[in-house]
PDB file of N, CA and C in Angstrom:
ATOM      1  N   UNK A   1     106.493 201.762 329.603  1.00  0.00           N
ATOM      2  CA  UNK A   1     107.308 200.653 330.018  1.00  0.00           C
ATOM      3  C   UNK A   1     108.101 200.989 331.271  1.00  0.00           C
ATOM      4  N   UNK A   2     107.870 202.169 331.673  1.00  0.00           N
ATOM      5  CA  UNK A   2     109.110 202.857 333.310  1.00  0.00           C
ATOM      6  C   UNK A   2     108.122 203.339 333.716  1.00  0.00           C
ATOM      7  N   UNK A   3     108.596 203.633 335.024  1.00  0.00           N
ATOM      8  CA  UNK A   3     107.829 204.643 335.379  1.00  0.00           C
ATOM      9  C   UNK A   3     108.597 205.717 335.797  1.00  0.00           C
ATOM     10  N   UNK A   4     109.461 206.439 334.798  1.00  0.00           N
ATOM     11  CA  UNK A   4     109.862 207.097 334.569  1.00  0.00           C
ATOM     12  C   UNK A   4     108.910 208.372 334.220  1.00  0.00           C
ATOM     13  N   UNK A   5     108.830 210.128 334.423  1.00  0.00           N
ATOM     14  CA  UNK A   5     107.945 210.505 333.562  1.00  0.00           C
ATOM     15  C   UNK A   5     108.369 211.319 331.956  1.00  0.00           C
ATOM     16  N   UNK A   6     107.247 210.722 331.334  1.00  0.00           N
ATOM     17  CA  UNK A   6     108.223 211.506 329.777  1.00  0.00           C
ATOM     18  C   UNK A   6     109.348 212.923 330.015  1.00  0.00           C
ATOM     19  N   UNK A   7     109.298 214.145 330.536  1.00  0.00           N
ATOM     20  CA  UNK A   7     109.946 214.978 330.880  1.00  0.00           C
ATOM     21  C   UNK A   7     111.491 214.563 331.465  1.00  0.00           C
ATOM     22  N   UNK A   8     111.247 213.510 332.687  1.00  0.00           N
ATOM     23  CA  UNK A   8     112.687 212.873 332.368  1.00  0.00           C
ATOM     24  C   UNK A   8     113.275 211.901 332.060  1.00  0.00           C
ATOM     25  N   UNK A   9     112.423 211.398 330.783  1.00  0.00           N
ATOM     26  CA  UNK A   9     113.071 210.393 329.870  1.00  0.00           C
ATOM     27  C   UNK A   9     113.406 211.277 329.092  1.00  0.00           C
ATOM     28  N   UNK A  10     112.953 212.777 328.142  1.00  0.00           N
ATOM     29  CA  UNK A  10     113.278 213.538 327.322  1.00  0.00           C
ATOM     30  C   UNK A  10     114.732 214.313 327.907  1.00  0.00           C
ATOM     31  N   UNK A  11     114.760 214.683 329.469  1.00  0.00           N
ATOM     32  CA  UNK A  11     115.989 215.631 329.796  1.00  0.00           C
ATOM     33  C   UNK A  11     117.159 214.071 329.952  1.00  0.00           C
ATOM     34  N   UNK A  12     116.784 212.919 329.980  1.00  0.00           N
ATOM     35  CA  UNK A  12     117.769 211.667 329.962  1.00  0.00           C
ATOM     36  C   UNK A  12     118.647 211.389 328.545  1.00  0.00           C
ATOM     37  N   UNK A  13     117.705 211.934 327.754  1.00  0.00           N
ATOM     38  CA  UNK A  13     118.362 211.728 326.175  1.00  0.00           C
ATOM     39  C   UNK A  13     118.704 212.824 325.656  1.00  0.00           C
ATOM     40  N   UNK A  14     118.346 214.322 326.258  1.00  0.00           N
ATOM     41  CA  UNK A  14     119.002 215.391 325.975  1.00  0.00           C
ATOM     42  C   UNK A  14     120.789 215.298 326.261  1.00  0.00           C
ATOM     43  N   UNK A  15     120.799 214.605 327.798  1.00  0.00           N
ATOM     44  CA  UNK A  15     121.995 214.471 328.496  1.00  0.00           C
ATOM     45  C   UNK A  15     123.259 213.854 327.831  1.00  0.00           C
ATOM     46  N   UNK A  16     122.416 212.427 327.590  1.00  0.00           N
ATOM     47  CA  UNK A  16     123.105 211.549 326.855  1.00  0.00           C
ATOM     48  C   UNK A  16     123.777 212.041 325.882  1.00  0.00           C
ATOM     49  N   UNK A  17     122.870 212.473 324.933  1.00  0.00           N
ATOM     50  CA  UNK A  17     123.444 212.779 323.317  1.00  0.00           C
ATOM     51  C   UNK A  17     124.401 213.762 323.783  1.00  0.00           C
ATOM     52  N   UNK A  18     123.883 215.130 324.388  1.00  0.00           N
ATOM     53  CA  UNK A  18     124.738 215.728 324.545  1.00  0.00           C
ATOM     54  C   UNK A  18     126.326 215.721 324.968  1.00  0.00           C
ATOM     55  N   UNK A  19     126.412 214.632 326.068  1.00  0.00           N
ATOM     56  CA  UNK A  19     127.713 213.990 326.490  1.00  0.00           C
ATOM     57  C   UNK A  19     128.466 213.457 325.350  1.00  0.00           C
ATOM     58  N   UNK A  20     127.973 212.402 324.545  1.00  0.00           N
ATOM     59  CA  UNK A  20     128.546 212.279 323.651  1.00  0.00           C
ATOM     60  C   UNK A  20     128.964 212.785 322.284  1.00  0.00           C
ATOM     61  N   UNK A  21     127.862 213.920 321.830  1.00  0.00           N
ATOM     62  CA  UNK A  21     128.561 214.997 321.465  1.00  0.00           C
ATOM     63  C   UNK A  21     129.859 215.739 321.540  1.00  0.00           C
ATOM     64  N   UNK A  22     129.798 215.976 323.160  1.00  0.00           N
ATOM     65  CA  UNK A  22     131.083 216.815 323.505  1.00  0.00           C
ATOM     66  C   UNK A  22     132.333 216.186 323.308  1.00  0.00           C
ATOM     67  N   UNK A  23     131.599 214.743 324.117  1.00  0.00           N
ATOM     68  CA  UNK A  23     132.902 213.982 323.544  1.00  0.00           C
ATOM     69  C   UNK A  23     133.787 213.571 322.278  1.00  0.00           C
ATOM     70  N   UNK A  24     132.684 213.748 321.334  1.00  0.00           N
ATOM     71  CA  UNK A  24     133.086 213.136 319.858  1.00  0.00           C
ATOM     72  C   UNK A  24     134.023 215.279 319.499  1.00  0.00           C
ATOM     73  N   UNK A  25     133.308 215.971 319.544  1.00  0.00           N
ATOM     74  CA  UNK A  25     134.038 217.323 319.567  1.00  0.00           C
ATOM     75  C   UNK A  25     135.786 217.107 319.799  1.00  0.00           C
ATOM     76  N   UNK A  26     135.573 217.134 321.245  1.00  0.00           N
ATOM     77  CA  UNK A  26     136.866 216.832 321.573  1.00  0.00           C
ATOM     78  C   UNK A  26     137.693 216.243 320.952  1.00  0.00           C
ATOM     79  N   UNK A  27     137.571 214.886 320.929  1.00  0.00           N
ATOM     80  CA  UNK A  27     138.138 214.208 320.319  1.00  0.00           C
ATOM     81  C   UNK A  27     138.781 214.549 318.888  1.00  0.00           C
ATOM     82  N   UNK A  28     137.603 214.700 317.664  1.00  0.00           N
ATOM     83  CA  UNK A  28     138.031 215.488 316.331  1.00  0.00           C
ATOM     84  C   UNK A  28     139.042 216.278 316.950  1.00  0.00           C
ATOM     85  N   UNK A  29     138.814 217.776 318.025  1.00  0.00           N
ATOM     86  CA  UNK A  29     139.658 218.862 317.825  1.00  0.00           C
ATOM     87  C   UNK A  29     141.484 218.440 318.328  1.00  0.00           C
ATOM     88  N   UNK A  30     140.765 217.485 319.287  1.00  0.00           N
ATOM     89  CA  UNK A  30     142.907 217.029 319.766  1.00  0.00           C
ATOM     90  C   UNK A  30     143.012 216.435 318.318  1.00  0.00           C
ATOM     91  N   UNK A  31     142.319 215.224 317.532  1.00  0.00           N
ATOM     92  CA  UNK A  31     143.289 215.047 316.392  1.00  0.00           C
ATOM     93  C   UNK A  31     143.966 215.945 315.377  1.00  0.00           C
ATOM     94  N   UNK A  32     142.681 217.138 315.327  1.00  0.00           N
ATOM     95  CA  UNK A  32     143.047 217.833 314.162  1.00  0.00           C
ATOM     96  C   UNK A  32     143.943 219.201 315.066  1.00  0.00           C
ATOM     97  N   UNK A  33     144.417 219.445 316.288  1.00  0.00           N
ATOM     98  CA  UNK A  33     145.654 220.311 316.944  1.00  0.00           C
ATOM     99  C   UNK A  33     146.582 219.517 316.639  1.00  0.00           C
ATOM    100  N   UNK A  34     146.856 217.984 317.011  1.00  0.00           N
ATOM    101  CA  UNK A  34     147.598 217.231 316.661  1.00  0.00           C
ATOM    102  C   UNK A  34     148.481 217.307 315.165  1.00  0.00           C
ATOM    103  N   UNK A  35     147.037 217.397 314.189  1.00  0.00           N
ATOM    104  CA  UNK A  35     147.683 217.129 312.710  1.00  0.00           C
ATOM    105  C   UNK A  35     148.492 218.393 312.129  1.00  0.00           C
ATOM    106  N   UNK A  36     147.788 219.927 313.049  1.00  0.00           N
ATOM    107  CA  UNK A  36     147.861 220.866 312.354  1.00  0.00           C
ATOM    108  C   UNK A  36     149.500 221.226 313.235  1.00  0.00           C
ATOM    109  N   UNK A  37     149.438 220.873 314.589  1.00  0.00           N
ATOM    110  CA  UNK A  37     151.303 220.900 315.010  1.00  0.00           C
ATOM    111  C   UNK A  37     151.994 220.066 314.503  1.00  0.00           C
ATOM    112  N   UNK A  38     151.643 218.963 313.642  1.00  0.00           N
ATOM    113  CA  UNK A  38     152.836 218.121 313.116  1.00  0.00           C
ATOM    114  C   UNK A  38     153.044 219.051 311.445  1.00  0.00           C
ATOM    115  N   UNK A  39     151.779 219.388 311.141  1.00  0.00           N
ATOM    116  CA  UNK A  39     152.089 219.561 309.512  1.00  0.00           C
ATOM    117  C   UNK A  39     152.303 221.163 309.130  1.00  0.00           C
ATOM    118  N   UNK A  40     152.012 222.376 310.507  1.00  0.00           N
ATOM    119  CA  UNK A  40     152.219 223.935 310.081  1.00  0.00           C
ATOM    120  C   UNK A  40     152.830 224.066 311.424  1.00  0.00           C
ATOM    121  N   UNK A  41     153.144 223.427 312.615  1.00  0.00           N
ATOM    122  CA  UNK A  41     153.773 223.628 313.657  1.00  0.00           C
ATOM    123  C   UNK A  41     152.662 224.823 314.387  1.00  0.00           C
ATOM    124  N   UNK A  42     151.561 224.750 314.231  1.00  0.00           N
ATOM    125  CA  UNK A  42     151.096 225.806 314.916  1.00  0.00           C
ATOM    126  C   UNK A  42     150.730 225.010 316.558  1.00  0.00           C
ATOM    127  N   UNK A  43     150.781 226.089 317.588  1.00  0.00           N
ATOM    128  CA  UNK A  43     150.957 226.136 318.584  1.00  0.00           C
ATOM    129  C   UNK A  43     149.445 226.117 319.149  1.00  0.00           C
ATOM    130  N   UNK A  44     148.460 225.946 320.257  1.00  0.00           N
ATOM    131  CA  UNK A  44     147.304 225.789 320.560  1.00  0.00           C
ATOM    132  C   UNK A  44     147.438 226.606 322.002  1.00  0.00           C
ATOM    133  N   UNK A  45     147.641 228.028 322.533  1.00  0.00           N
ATOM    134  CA  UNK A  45     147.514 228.232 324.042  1.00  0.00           C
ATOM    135  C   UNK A  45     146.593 227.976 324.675  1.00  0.00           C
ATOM    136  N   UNK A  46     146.860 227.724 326.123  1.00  0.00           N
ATOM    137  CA  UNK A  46     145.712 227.903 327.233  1.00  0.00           C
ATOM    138  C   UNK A  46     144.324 228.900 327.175  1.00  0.00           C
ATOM    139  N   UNK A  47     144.986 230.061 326.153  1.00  0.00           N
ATOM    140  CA  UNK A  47     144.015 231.125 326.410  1.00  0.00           C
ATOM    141  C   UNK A  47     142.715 230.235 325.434  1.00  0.00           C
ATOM    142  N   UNK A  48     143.144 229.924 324.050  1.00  0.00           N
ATOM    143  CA  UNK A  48     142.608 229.673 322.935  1.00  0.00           C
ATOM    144  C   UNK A  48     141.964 228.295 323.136  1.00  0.00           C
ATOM    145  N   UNK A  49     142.323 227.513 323.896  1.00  0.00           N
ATOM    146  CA  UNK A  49     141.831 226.468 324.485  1.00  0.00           C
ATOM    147  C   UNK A  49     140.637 226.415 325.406  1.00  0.00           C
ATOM    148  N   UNK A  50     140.616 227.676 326.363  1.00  0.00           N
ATOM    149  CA  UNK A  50     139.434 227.765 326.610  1.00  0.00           C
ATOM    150  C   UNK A  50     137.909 228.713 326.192  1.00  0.00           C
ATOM    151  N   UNK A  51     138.620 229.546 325.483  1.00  0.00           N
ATOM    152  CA  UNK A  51     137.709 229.662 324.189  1.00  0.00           C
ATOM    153  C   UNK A  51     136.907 229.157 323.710  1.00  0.00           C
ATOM    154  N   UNK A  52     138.010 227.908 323.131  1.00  0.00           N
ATOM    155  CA  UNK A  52     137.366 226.688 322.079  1.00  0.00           C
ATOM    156  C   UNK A  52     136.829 225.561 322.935  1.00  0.00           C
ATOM    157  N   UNK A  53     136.738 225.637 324.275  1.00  0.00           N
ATOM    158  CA  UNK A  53     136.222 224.644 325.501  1.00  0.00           C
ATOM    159  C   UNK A  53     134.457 225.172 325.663  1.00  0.00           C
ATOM    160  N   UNK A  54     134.311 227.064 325.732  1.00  0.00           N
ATOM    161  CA  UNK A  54     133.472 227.487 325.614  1.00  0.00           C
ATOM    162  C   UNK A  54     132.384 227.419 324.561  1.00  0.00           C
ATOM    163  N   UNK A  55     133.302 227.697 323.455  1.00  0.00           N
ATOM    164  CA  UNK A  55     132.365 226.887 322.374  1.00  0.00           C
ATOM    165  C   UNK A  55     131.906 226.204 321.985  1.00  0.00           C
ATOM    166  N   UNK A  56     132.574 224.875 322.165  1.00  0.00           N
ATOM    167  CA  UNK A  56     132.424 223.854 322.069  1.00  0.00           C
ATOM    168  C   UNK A  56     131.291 223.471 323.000  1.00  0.00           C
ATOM    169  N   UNK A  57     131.144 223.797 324.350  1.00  0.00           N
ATOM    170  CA  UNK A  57     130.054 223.581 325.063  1.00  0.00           C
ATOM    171  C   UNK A  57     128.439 224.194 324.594  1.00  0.00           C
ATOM    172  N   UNK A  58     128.912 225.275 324.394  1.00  0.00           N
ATOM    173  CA  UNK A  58     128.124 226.204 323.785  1.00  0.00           C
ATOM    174  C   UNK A  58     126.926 225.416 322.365  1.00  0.00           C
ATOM    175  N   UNK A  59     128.046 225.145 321.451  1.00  0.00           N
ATOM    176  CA  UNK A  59     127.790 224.167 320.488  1.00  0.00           C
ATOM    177  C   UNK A  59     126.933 223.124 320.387  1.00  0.00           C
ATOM    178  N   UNK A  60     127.495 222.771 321.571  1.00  0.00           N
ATOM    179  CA  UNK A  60     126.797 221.145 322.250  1.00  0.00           C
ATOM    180  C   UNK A  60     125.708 220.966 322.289  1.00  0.00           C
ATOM    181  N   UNK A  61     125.074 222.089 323.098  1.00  0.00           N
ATOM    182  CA  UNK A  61     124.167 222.401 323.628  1.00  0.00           C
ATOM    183  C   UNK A  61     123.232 222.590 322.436  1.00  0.00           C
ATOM    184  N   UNK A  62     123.605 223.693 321.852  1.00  0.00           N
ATOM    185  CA  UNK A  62     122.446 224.016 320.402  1.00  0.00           C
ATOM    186  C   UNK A  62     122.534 222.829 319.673  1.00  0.00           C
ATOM    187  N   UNK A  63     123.701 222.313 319.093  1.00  0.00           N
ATOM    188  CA  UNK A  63     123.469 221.163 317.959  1.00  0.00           C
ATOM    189  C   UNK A  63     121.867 220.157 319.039  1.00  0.00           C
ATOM    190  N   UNK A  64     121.914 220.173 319.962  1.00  0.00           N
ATOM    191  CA  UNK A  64     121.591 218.827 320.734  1.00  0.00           C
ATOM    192  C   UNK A  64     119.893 219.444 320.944  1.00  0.00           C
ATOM    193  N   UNK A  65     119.801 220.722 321.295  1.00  0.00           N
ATOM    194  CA  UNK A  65     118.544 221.182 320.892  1.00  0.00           C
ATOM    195  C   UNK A  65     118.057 221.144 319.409  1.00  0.00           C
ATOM    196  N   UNK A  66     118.696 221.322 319.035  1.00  0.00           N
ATOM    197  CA  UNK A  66     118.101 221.416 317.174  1.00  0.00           C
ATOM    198  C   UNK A  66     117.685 220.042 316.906  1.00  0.00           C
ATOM    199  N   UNK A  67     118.943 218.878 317.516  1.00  0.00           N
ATOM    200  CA  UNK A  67     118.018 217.692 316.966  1.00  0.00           C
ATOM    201  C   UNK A  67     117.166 216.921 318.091  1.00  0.00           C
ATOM    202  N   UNK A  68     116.947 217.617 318.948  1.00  0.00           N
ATOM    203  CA  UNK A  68     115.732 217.135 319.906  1.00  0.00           C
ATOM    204  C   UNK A  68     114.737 217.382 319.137  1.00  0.00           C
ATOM    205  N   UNK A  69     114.757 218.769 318.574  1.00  0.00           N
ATOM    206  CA  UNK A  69     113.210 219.173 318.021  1.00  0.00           C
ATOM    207  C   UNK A  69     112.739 219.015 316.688  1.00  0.00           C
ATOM    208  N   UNK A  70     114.190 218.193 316.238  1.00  0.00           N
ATOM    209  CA  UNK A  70     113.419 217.956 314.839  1.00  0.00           C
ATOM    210  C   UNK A  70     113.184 216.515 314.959  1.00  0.00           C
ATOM    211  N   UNK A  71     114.248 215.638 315.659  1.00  0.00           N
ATOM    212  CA  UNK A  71     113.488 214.039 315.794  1.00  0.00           C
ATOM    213  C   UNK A  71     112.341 214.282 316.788  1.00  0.00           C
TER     214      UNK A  71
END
């Protein structure tokens, strides 16, 4: 139906999902820094933040391969 070629209709929906992945990540982790400084006062640094920025990318990436290859 495009003339698109399958290779980048497949790296188009790798992208996608993946973006929104990261995004949905994010999101969960500010609510739950949020819940965990209102309810144990714990603190979140810069250092630990990008850590968990690394991982989280990191993450992204594999969750988003795993379900490329199983759908």
């Amino acid at each position: 139906m495009t003339a698109m070629s399958p290779l980048r209709i497949s790296l188009s929906y790798f992208l996608s999902t993946a973006l929104v992945s990261f995004i949905m990540q994010v999101v969960v982790f500010a609510i739950t820094v949020m819940y965990f400084n209102l309810q144990d006062k714990l603190i979140v640094t810069a250092n630990m933040l990008l850590s968990l920025l690394v991982v989280t990318i990191v993450n992204t990436a594999f969750a988003t391969m795993f379900s490329l290859v199983i759908v």
